[in-house]
Protein backbone atom coordinates (compact mmCIF):
# COMPACT_ATOMS: atom_id res chain seq x y z
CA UNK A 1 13.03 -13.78 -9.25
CA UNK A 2 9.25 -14.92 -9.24
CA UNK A 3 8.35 -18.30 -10.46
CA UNK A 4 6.85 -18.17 -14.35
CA UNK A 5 4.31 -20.54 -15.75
CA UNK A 6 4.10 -21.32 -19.60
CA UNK A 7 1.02 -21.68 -21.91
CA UNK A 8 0.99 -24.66 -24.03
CA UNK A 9 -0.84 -21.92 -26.70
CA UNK A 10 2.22 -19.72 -27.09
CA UNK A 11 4.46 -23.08 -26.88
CA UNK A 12 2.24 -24.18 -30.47
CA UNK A 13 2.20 -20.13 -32.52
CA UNK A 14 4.23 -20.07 -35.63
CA UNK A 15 3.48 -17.09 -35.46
CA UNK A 16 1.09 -16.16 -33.17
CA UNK A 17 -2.08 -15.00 -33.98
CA UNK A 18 -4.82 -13.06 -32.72
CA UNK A 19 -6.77 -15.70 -31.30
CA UNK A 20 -3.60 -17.08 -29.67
CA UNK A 21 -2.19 -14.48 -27.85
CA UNK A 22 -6.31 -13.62 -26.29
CA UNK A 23 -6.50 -17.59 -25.54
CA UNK A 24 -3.01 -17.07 -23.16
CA UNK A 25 -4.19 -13.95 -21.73
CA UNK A 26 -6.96 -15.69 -20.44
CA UNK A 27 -4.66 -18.72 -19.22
CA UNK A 28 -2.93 -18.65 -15.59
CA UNK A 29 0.35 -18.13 -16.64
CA UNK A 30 -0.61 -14.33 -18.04
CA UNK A 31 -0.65 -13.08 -14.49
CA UNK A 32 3.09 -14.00 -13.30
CA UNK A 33 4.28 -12.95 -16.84
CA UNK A 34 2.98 -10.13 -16.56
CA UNK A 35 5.55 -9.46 -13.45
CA UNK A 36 8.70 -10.20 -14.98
CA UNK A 37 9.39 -6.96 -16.32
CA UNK A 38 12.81 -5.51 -15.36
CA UNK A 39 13.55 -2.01 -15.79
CA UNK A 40 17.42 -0.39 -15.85
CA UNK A 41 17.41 2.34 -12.98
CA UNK A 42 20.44 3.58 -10.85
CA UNK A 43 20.41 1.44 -8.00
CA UNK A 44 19.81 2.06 -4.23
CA UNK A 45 23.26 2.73 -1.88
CA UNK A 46 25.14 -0.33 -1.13
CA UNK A 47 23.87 -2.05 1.95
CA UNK A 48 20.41 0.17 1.62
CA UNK A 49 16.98 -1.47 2.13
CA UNK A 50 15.28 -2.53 -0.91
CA UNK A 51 11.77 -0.62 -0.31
CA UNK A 52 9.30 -2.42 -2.34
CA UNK A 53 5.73 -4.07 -1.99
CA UNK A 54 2.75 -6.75 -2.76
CA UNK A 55 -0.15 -5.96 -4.61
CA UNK A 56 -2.42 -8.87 -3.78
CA UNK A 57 -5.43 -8.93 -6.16
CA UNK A 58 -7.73 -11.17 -4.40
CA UNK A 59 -5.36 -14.31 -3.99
CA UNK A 60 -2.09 -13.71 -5.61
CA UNK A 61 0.69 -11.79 -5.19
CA UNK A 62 1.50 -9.80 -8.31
CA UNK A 63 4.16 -7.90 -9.16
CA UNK A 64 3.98 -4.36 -10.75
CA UNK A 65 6.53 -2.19 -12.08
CA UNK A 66 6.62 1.05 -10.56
CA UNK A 67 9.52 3.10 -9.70
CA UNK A 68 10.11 3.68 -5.77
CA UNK A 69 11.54 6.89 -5.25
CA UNK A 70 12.94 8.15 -1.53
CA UNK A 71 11.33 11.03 -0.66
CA UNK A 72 10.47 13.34 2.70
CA UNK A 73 6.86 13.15 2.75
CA UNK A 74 5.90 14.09 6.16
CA UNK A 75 5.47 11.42 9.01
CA UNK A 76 2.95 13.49 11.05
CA UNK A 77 -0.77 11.88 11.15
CA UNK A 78 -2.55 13.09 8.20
CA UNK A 79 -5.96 13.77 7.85
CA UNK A 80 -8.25 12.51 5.48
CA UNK A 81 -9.28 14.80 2.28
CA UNK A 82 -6.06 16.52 2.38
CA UNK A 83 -4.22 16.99 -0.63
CA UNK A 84 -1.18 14.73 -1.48
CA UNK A 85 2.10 15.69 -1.31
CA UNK A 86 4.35 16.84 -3.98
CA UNK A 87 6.48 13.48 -4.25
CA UNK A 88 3.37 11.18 -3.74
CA UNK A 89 1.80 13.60 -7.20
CA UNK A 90 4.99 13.13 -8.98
CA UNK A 91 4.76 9.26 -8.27
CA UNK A 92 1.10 9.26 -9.41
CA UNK A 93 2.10 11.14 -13.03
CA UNK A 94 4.99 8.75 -13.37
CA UNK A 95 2.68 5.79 -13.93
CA UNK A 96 2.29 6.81 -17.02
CA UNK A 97 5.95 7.71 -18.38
CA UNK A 98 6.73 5.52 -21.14
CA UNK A 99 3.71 4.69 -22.42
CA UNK A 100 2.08 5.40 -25.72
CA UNK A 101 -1.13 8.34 -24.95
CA UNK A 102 -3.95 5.40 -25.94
CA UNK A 103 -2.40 3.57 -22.86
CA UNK A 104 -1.95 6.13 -20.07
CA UNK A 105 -3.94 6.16 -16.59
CA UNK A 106 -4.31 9.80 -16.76
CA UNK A 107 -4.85 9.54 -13.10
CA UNK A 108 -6.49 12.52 -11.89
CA UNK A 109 -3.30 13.95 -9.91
CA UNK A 110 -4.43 17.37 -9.16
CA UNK A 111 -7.11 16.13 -6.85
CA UNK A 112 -5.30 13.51 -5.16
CA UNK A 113 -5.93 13.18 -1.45
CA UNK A 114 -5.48 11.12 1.79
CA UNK A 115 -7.97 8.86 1.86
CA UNK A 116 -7.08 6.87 5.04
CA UNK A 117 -4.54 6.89 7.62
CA UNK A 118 -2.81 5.18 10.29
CA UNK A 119 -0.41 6.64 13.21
CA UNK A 120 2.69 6.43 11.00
CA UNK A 121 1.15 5.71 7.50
CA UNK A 122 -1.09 7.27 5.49
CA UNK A 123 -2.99 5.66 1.75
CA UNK A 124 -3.56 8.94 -0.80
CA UNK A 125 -5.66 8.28 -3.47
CA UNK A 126 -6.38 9.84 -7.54
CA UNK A 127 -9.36 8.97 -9.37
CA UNK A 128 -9.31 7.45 -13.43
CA UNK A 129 -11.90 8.55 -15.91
CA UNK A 130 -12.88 5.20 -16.21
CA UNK A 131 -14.29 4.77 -12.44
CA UNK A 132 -10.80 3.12 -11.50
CA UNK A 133 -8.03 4.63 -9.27
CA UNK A 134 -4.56 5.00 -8.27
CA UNK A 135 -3.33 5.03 -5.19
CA UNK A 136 0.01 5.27 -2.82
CA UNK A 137 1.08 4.23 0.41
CA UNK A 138 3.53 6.79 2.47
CA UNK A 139 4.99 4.60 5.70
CA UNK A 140 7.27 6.84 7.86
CA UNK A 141 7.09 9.57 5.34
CA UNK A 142 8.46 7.30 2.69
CA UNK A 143 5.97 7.09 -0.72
CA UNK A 144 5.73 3.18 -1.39
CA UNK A 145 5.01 3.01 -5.06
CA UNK A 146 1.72 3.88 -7.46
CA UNK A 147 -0.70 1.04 -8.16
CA UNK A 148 -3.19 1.49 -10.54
CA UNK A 149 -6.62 -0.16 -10.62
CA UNK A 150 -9.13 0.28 -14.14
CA UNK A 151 -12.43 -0.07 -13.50
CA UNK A 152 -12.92 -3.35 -14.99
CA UNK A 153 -10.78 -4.66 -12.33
CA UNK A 154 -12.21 -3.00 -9.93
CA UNK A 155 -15.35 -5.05 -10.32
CA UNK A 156 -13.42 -8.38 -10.87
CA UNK A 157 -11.44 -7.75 -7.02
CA UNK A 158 -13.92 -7.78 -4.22
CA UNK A 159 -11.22 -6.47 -2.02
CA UNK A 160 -8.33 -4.80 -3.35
CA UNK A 161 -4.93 -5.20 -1.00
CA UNK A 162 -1.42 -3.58 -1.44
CA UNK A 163 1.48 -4.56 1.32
CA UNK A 164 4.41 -2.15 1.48
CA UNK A 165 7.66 -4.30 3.03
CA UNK A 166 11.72 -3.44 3.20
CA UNK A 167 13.66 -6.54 2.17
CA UNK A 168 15.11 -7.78 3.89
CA UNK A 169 11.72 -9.26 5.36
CA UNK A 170 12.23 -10.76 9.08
CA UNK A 171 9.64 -12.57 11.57
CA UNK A 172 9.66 -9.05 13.12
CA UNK A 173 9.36 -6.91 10.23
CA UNK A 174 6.32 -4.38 10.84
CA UNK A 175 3.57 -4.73 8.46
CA UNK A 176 0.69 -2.44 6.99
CA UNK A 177 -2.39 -3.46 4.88
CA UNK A 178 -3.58 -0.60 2.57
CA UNK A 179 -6.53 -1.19 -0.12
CA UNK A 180 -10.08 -0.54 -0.54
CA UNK A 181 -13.29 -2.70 -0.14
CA UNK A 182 -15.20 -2.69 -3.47
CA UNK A 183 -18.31 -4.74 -2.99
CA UNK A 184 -21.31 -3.97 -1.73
CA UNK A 185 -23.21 -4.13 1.14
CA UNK A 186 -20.40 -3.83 3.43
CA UNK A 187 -20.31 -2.47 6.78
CA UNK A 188 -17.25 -3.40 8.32
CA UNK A 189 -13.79 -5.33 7.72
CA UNK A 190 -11.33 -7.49 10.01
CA UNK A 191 -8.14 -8.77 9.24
CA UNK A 192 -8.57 -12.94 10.50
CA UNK A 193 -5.02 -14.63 11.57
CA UNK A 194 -4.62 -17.84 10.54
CA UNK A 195 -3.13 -18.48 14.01
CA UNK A 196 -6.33 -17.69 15.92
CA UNK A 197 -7.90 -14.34 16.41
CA UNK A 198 -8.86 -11.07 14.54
CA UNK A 199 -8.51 -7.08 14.94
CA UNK A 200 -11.21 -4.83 13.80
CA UNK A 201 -10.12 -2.63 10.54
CA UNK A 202 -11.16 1.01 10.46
CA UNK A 203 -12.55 1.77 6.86
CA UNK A 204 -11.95 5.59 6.01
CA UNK A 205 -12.96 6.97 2.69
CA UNK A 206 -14.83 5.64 -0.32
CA UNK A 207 -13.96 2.34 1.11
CA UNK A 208 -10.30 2.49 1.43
CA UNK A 209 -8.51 1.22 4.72
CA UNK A 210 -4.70 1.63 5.96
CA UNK A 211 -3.78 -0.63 8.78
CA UNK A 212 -0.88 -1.46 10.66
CA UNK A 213 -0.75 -5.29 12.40
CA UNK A 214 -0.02 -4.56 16.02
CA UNK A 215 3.14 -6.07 17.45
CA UNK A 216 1.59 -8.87 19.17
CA UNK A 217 0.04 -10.38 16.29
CA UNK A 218 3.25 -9.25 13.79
CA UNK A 219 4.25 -12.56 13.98
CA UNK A 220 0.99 -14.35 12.62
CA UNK A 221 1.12 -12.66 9.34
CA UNK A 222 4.42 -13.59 8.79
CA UNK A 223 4.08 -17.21 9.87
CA UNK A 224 0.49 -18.47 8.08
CA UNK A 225 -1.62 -17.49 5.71
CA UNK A 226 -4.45 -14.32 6.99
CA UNK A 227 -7.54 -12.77 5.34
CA UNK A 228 -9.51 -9.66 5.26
CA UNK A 229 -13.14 -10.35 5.72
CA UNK A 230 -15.88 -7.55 4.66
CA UNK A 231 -18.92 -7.79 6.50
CA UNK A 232 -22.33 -7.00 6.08
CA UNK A 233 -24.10 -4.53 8.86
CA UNK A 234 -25.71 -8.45 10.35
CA UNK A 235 -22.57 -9.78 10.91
CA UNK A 236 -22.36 -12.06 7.55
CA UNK A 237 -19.45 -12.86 6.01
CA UNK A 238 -20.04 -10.33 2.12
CA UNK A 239 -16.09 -11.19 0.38
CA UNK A 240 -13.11 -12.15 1.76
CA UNK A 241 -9.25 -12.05 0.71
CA UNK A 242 -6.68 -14.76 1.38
CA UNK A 243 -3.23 -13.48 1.91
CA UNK A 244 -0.34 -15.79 1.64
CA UNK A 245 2.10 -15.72 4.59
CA UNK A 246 4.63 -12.91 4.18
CA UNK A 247 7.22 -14.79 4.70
CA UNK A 248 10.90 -14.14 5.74
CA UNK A 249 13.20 -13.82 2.71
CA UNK A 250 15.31 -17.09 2.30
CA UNK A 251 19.24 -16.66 2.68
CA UNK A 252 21.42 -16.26 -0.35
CA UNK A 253 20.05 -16.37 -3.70
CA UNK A 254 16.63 -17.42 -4.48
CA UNK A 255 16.32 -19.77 -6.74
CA UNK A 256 12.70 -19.81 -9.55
CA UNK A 257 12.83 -23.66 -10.91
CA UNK A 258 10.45 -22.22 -13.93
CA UNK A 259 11.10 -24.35 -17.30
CA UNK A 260 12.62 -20.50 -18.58
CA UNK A 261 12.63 -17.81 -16.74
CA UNK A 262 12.25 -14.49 -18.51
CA UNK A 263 13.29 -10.47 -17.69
CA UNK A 264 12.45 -8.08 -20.32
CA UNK A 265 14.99 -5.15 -20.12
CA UNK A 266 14.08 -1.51 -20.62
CA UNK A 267 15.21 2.15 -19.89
CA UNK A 268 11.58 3.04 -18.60
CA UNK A 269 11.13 5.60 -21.63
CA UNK A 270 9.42 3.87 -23.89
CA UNK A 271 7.62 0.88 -22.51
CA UNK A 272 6.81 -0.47 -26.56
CA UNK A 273 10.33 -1.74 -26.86
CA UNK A 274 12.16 -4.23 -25.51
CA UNK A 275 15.70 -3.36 -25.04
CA UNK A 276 16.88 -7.17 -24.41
CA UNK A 277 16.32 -10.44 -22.66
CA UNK A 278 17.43 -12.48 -19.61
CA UNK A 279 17.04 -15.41 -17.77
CA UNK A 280 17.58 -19.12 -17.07
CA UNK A 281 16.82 -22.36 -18.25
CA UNK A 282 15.84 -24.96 -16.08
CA UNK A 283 14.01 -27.35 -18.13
CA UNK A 284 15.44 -30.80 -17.75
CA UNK A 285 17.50 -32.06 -21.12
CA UNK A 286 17.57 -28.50 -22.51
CA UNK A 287 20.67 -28.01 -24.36
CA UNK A 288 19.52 -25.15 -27.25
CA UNK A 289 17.36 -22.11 -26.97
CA UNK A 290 15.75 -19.88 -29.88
CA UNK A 291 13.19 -16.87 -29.81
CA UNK A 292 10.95 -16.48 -32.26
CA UNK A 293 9.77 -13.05 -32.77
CA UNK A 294 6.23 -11.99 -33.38
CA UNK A 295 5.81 -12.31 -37.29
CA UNK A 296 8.10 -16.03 -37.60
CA UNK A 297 11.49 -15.26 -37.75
CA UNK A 298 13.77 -16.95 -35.25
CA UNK A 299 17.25 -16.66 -34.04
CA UNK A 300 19.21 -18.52 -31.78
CA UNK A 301 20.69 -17.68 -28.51
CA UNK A 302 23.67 -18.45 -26.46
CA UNK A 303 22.78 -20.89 -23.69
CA UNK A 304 25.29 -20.61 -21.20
CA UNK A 305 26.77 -23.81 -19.34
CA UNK A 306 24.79 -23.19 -16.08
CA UNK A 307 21.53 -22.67 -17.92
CA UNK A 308 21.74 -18.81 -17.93
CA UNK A 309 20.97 -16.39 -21.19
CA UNK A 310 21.54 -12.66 -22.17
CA UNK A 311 20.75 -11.30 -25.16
CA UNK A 312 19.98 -7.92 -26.79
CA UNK A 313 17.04 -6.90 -29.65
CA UNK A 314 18.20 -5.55 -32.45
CA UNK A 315 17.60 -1.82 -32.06
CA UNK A 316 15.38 -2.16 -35.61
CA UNK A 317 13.12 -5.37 -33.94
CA UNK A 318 12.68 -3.45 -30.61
CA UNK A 319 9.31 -2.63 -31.35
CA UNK A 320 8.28 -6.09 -32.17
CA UNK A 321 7.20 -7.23 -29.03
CA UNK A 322 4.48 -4.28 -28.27
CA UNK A 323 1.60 -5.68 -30.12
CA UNK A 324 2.05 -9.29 -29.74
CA UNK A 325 4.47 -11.84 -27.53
CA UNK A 326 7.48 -13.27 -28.96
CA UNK A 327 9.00 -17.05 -27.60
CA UNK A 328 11.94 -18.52 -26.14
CA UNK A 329 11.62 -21.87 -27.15
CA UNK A 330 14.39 -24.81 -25.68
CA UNK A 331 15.22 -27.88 -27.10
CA UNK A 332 17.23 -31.03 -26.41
CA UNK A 333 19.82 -32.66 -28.48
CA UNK A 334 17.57 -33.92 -30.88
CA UNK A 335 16.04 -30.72 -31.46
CA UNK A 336 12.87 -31.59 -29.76
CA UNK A 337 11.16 -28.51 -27.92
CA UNK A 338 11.83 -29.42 -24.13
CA UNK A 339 10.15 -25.68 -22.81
CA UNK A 340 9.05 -22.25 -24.48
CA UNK A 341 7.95 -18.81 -22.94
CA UNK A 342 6.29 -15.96 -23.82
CA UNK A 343 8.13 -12.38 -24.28
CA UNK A 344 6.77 -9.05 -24.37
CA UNK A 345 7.00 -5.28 -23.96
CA UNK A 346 5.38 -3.93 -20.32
CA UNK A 347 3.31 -1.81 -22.84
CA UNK A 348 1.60 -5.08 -24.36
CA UNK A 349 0.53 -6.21 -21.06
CA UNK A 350 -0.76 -2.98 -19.81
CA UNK A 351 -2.81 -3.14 -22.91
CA UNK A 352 -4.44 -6.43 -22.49
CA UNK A 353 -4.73 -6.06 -18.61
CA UNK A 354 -8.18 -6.29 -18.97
């Protein structure tokens, strides 16, 4: 699981208001919140490779949820303008599916096209109404997952990255850099290795690149930290993007030391509710844990000996957690709060994305 962060704000809302809940969208611990979203779909084959990958806006990795479907795309080397194909389209609608109309992309799926291309990959691209995008990454004829970008963050992220990998991830593991340059002025990119060195980056169109690391350097980006540099037509350095080592997968289970950790649970139809809750509780002295919903009310949940909790809404407060968060709140012996969290629906934080 990813690590969480917690907001003092939420930690203080009885209930929350207005004010509140824009204060802790503002704060750092929005963005990994944001990530924790679970959704219940049939899992992959036993002993198949997870197929998954890493947005990086700017700095951080952040996690999206998208559903990664197999399909048989096409390996052959694609050329740019042409038309996506009909599982990358179907991928592209399906960012919207379970959210309310005031909240869809609407990506412009019709028109989708390849955009740029490597030997074995290729990055197809639809356009939003709002000047944003969507876009998809096929590797080996296997469609990676939609990410969608609105315009507003389009103009807050420089450079825009997405990294496609199969867990489990190995010093070996090939790796591809899709995204798209956004500011101006630029005339060419490199990726830099934080080993020594750098390899040119071929920029196809409207900005958007596709590249795969060559085998000698494979083992850079999975050791230490890289970056893509933009640069202007002089040679200057225009916007860069750190990316954090991809690093091999740890053995066994991996463990998130978070105060509470927190997985919202839905069915992917309806992205308002929240089906249940799950999670852990690391915070030291912890021996309680509520959640208060939105509007005051609190109930108390079953904290299991090893710190773990699983609980379901109330098919009547499903809804609850659409417009503003909810909190897990735990508390020591003497009933003094020890940690709290925020909870909400994926459809809440799609909302205030911005």
């Amino acid at each position: 699981m990813r690590r969480s962060m917690v907001d003092a704000m939420v930690r203080a809302a009885d209930p929350i208001t207005e004010e509140e809940v824009s204060g802790w969208l503002r704060s750092p611990g929005a963005l990994e919140a944001r990530g924790r979203a679970a959704t219940l779909v049939d899992d992959p084959a036993p002993g198949a490779p997870r197929r998954s990958r890493r947005r990086l806006p700017v700095v951080a990795l952040a996690a999206a949820l998208v559903l990664v479907l197999g399909a048989a795309a096409g390996a052959a080397a694609v050329l740019l303008g042409e038309p996506a194909p009909p599982q990358v389209k179907e991928d592209l609608r399906g960012v919207d599916v379970g959210f309310p109309a005031d909240l869809r992309y609407n990506p412009d799926v019709a028109h989708a096209r390849s955009v740029a291309a490597t030997g074995d990959a290729t990055l197809y691209y639809a356009e939003l109404k709002d000047g944003g995008h969507c876009t998809e990454i096929v590797t080996s004829g296997d469609p990676r997952g939609a990410v969608c970008t609105t315009a507003a963050q389009v103009g807050a992220e420089p450079i825009e990255l997405t990294i496609p990998f199969t867990d489990p991830v190995t010093l070996d593991s090939p790796v591809t850099i899709g995204g798209r340059v956004n500011a101006s002025g630029v005339a060419s990119i490199e990726v830099r290795y934080g080993g020594g060195g750098s390899d040119p980056i071929p920029l196809g169109d409207g900005g958007f690149f596709l590249f795969d690391v060559p085998s000698a350097h494979v083992q850079l980006v999975h050791s230490a930290d890289f970056s893509i540099v933009a640069l202007a037509s002089d040679g200057n350095q225009v916007a860069s993007a750190t990316v954090p080592a991809i690093a091999p997968e740890p053995s066994g289970p991996v463990e998130d030391s978070a105060p509470i950790t927190v997985d919202t649970i839905s069915d992917g139809s309806d992205f308002t509710k929240v089906l249940g809750v799950r999670g852990r509780v690391n915070a030291e002295g912890a021996t309680s844990l509520e959640f208060r919903y939105p509007g005051g009310a609190t109930v108390s949940v079953t904290l299991a000996p090893d710190g773990s909790y699983d609980f379901d809404i109330p098919s009547e407060r499903q809804g609850d957690l659409f417009h503003a968060p909810g909190t897990l709140i735990a508390r020591d012996a003497s009933g003094r709060e020890v940690a709290s969290a925020p909870v909400a629906a994926v459809a809440f934080w799609r909302a205030h994305q911005g």
